[in-house]
Protein backbone atom coordinates (compact mmCIF):
# COMPACT_ATOMS: atom_id res chain seq x y z
CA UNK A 1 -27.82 250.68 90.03
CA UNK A 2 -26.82 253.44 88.07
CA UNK A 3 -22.86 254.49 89.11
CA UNK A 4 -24.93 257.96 89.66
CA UNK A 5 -27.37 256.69 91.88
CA UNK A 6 -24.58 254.59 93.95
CA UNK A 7 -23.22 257.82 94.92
CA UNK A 8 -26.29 259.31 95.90
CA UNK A 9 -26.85 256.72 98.20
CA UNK A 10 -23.40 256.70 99.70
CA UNK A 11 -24.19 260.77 100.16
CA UNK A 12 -27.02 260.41 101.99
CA UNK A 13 -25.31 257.42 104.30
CA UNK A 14 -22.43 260.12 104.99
CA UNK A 15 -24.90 263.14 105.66
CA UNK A 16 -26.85 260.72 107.62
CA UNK A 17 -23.63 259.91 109.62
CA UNK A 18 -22.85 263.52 109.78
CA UNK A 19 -25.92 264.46 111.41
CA UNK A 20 -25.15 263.17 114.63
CA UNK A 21 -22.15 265.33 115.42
CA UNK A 22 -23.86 268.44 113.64
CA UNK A 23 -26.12 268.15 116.05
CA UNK A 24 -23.69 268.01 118.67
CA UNK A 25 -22.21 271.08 117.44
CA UNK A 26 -25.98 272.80 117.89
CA UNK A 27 -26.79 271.82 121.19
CA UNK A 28 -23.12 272.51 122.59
CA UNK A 29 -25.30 276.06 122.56
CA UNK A 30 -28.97 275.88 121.48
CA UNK A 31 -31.10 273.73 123.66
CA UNK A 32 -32.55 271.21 122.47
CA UNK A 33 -36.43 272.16 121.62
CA UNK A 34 -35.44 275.55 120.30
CA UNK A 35 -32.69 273.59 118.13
CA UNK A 36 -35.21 271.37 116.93
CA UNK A 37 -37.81 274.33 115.96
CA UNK A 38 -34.91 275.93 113.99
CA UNK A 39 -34.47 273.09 112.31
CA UNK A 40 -37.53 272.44 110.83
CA UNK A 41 -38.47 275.81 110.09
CA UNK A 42 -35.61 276.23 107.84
CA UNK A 43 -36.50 272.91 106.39
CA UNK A 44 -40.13 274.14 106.14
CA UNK A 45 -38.78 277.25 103.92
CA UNK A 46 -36.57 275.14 101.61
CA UNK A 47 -39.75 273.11 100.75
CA UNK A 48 -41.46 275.87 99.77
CA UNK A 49 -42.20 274.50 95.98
CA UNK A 50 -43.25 270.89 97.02
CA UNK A 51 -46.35 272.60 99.03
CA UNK A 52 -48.96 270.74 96.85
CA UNK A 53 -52.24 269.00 97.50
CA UNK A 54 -52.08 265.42 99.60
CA UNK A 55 -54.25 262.60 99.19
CA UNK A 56 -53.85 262.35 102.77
CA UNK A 57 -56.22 263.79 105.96
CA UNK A 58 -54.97 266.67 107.55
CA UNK A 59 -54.56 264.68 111.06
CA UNK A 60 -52.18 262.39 109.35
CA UNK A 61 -49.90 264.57 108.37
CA UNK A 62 -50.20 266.47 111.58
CA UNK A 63 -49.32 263.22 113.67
CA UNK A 64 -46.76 262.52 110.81
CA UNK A 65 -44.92 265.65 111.34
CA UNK A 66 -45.52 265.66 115.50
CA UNK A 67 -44.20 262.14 115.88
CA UNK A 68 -40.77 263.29 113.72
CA UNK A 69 -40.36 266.07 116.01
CA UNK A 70 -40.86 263.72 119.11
CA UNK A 71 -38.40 261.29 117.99
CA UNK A 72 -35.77 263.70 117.46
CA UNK A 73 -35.97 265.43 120.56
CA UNK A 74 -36.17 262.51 122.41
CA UNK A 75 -33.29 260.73 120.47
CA UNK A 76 -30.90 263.92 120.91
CA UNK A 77 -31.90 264.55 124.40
CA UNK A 78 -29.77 261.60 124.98
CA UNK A 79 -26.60 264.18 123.41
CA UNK A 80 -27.40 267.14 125.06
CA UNK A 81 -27.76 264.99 128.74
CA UNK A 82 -23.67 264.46 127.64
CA UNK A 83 -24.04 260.98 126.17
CA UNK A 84 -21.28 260.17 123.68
CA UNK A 85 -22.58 260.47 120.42
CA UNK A 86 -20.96 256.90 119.45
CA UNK A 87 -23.65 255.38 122.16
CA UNK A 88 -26.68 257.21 121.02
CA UNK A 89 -25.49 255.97 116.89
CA UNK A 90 -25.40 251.99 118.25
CA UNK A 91 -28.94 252.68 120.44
CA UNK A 92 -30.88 254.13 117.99
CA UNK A 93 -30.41 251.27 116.01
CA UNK A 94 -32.66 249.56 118.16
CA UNK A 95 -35.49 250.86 115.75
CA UNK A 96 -35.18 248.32 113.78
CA UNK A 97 -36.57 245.72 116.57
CA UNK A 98 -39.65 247.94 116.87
CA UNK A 99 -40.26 248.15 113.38
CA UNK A 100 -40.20 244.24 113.24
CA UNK A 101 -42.50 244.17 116.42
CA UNK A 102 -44.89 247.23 115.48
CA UNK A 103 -45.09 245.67 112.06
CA UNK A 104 -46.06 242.08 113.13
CA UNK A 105 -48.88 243.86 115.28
CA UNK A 106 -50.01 246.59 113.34
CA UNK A 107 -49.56 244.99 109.50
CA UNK A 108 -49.98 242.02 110.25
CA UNK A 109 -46.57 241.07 108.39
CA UNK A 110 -44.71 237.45 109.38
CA UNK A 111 -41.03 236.94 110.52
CA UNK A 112 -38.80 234.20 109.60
CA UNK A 113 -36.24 232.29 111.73
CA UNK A 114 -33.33 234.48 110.64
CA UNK A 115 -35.47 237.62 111.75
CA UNK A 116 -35.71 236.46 115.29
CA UNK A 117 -31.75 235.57 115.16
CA UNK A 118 -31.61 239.39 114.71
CA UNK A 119 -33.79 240.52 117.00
CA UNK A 120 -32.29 237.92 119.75
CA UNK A 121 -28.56 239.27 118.36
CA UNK A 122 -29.88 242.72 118.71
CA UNK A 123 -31.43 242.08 122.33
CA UNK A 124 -27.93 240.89 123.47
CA UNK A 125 -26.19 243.73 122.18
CA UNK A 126 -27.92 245.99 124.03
CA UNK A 127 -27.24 244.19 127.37
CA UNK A 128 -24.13 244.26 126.57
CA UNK A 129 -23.81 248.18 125.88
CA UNK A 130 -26.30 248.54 128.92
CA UNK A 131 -23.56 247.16 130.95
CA UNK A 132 -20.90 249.91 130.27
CA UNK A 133 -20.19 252.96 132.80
CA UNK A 134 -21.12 255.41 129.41
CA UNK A 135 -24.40 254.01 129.85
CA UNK A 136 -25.44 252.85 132.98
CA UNK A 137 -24.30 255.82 134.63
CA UNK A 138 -26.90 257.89 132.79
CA UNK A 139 -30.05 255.51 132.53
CA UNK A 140 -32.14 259.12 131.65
CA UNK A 141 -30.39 259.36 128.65
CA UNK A 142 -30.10 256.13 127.39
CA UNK A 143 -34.15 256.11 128.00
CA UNK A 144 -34.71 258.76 126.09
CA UNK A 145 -32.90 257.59 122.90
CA UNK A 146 -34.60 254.23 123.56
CA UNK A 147 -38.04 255.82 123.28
CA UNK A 148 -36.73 258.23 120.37
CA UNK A 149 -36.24 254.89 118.54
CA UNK A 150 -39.91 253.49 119.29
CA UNK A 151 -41.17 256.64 118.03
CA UNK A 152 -39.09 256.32 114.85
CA UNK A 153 -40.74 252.28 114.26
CA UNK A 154 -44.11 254.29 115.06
CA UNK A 155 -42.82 257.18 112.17
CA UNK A 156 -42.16 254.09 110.00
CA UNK A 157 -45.20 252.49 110.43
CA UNK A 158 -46.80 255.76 109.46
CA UNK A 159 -44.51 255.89 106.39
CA UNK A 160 -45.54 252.26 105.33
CA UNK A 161 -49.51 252.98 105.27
CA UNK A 162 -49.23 256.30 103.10
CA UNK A 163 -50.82 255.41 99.62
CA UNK A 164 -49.75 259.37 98.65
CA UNK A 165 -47.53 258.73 95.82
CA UNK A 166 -45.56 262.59 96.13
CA UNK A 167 -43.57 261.54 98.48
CA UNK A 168 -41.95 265.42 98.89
CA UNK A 169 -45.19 266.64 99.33
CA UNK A 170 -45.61 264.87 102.08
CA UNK A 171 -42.46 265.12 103.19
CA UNK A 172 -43.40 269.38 103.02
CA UNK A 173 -46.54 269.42 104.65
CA UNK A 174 -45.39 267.07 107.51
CA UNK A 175 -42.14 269.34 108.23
CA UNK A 176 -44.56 272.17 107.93
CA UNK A 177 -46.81 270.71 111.41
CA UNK A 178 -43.72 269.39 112.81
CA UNK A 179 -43.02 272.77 113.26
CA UNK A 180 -45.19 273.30 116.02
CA UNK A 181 -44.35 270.76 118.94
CA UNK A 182 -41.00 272.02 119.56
CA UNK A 183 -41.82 275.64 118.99
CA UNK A 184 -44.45 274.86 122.04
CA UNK A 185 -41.77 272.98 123.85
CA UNK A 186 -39.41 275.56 123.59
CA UNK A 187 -41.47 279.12 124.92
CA UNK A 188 -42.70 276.98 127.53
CA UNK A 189 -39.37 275.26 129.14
CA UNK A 190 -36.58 276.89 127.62
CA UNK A 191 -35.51 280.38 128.15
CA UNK A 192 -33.43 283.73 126.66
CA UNK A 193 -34.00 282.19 123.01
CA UNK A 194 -32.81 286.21 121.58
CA UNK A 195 -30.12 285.96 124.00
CA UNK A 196 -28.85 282.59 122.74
CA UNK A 197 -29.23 283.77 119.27
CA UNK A 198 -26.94 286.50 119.46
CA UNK A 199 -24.51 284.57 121.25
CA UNK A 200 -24.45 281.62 119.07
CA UNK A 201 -21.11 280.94 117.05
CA UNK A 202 -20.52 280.06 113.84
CA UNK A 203 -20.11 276.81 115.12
CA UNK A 204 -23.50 276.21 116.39
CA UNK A 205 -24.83 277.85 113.99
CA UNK A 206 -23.26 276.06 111.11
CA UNK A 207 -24.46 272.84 113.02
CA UNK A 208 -28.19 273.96 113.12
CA UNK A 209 -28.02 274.79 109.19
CA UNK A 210 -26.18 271.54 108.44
CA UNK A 211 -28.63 269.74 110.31
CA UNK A 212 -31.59 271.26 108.47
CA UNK A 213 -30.46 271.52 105.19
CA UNK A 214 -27.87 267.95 104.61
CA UNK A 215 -29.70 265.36 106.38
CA UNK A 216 -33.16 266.42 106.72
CA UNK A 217 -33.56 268.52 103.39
CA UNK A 218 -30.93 266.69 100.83
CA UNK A 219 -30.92 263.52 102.93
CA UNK A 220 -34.67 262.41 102.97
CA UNK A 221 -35.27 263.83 99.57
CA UNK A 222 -33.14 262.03 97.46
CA UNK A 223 -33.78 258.54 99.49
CA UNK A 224 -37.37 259.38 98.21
CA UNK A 225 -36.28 259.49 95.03
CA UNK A 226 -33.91 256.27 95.27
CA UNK A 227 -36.99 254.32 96.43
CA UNK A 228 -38.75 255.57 93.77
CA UNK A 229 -36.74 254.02 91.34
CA UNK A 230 -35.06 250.71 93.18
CA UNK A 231 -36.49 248.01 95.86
CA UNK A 232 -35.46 248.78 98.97
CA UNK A 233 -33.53 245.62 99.45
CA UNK A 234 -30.94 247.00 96.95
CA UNK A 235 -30.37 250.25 98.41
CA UNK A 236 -30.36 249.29 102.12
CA UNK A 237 -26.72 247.85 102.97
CA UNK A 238 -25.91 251.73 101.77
CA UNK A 239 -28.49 252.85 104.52
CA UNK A 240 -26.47 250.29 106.86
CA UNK A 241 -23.48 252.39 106.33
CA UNK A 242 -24.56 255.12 108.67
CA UNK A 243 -23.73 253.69 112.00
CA UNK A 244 -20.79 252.49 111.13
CA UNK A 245 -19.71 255.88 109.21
CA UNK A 246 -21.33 258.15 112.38
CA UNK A 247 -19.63 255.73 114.54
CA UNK A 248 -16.29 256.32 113.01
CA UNK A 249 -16.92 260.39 113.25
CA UNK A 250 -17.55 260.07 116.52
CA UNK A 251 -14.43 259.04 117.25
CA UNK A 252 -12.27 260.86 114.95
CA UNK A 253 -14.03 264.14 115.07
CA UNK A 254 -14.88 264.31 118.21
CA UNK A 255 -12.24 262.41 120.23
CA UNK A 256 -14.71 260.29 121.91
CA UNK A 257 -13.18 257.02 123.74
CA UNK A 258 -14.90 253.68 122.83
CA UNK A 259 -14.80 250.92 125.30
CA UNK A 260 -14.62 247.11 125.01
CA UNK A 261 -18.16 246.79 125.88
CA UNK A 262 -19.44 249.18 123.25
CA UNK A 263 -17.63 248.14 120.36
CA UNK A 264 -18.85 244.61 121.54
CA UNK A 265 -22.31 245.97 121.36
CA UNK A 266 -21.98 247.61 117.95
CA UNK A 267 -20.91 244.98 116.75
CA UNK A 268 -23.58 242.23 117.95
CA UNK A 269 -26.49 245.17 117.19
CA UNK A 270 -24.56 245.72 113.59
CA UNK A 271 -25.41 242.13 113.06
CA UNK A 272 -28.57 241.44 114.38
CA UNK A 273 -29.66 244.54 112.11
CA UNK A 274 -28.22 242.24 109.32
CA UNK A 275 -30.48 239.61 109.91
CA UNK A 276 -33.38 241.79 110.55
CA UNK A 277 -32.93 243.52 106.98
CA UNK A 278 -32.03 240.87 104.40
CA UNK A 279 -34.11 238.31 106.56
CA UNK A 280 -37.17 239.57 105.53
CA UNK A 281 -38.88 237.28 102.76
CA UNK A 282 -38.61 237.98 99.34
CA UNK A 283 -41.70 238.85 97.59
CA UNK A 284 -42.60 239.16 93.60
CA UNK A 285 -43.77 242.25 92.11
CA UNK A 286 -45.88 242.05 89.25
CA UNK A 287 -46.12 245.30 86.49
CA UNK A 288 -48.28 245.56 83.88
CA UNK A 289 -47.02 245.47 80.24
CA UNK A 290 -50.17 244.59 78.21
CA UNK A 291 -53.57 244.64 79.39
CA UNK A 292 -57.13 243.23 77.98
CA UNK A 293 -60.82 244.28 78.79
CA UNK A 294 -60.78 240.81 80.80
CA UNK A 295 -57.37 241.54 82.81
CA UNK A 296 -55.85 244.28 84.30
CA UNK A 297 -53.32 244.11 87.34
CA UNK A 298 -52.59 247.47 89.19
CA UNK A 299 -48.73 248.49 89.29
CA UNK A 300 -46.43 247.45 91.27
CA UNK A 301 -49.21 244.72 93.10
CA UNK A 302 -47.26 242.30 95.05
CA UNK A 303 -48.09 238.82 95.44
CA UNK A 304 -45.51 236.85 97.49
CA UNK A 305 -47.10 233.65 96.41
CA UNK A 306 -46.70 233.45 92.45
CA UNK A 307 -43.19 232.56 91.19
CA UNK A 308 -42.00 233.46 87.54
CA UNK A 309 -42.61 229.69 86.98
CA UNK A 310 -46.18 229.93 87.82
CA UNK A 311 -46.24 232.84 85.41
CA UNK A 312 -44.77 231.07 82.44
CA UNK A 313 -47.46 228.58 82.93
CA UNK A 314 -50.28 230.53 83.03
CA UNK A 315 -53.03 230.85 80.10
CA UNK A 316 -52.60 234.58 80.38
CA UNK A 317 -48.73 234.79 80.53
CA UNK A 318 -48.51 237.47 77.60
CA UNK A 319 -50.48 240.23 79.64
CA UNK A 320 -47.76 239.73 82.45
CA UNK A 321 -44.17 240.23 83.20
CA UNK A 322 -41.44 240.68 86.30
CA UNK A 323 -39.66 243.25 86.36
């Protein structure tokens, strides 16, 4: 990787991180729909020039942008029920087991042994983190984060089967409908919304901006663009830095105590997400570099099965190369 690129990818692990305790910073005042609304409205506005034409149905991206906004209420729910921000970090994690599961089901993709290390790793963390006071004394919560990470697997999933190639206008169009759910939310269940916004500090309302704008905005954006340009497998362990970095925060900004039991949790579920991500089998991608009337393979094609061997071997080797 480019030494630019390496920094972009440790700043979006650090706003990543950071958006946990912006957040708690919101909802100390907003609750939690009407934060959420604010959020991607202002998001919605900054993406103003990526509002193009989708090869994409409309119901996808509306379901695309609704299941964002689900998972994010539900996932900060946990916060504003008074869960320590260090606990909701280490559960949300947890997606990562869905995403295996929902992607076995729904893809069709296989696991490997070291796979199923992480998910069993990853099982056993969270009975261990289950067992502390911080959690099992607010099972609402820790619910709610739970199913905030089985709708982010279910976002993933979503992500995975998009053949649009502009990723931002996607990324537009879905924050534009995603808009709408916790506007809904809010009028209906949550009252004095010109009240609270005359009241709001600078604190909450630097958290709601922060939120919008550095993770959501900057964030997402330029991991687009990093997966545009690297595989995934090279830009993940910077991804795998947010826990650990939000975790830290936690802590340090916001004086929140950490147990035996949790840090034995983090660190079991820090694992098992190890062995999830780089135990994933390796597969070949094949671009074109020549082409004949006779042959022609489509960019960026993978075919796990053919090894650079096999390629050297082939009759048709010179139309062909790995990059």
């Amino acid at each position: 990787m480019k030494i630019r690129d390496i920094f972009i990818a440790l700043f979006i692990a650090i706003v990543w991180a950071a958006n946990n305790i912006g957040a708690k910073y919101a909802l100390n005042h907003f609750p939690i729909c009407y934060w959420v609304s604010m959020r991607m409205i202002i998001c919605a506005i900054a993406l103003l020039p990526f509002y193009k034409k989708v090869r994409m149905p409309l119901s996808h991206l509306i379901l695309l942008g609704t299941n964002y906004s689900l998972l994010t209420i539900l996932r900060y729910k946990g916060i504003e029920m008074k869960m320590d921000v260090s606990v909701v970090i280490i559960i949300d994690k947890l997606s990562n087991i869905f995403s295996v599961i929902l992607g076995v089901m729904v893809l069709k993709e296989k696991i490997n042994n070291k796979t199923k290390i992480g998910i069993l790793l990853t099982i056993a963390g969270t009975m261990l983190l289950s067992s502390s006071p911080k959690v099992s004394g607010n099972w609402l919560a820790f619910a709610s984060v739970l199913t905030g990470a089985f709708c982010w697997a279910i976002y993933n999933i979503q992500i995975k089967t998009i053949k649009e190639t502009n990723y931002m206008a996607v990324m537009a169009w879905s924050t534009l409908f995603g808009v709408i759910l916790p506007t809904i939310l809010s009028l209906y269940t949550e009252n004095s919304h010109i009240q609270l916004a005359k009241t709001a500090t600078m604190t909450s309302i630097s958290g709601v901006i922060f939120t919008a704008i550095f993770p959501l905005l900057l964030g997402n954006g330029l991991w687009y663009y990093l997966l545009s340009k690297y595989p995934l497998s090279q830009i993940t362990a910077f991804v795998l830095l947010e826990p650990v970095l939000g975790f830290i925060g936690a802590i340090v900004i916001l004086n929140e105590t950490v147990t035996l039991k949790i840090l034995g949790g983090l660190l079991i579920i820090f694992t098992g997400v190890l062995f999830i991500v780089y135990g994933k089998e390796k597969t070949t991608v094949l671009r074109v570099v020549h082409t004949t009337k006779k042959h022609k393979i489509t960019i960026g094609t993978k075919y796990p099965n053919i090894t650079k061997t096999g390629l050297d071997q082939s009759s048709n080797n010179k139309n062909i190369a790995i990059q």
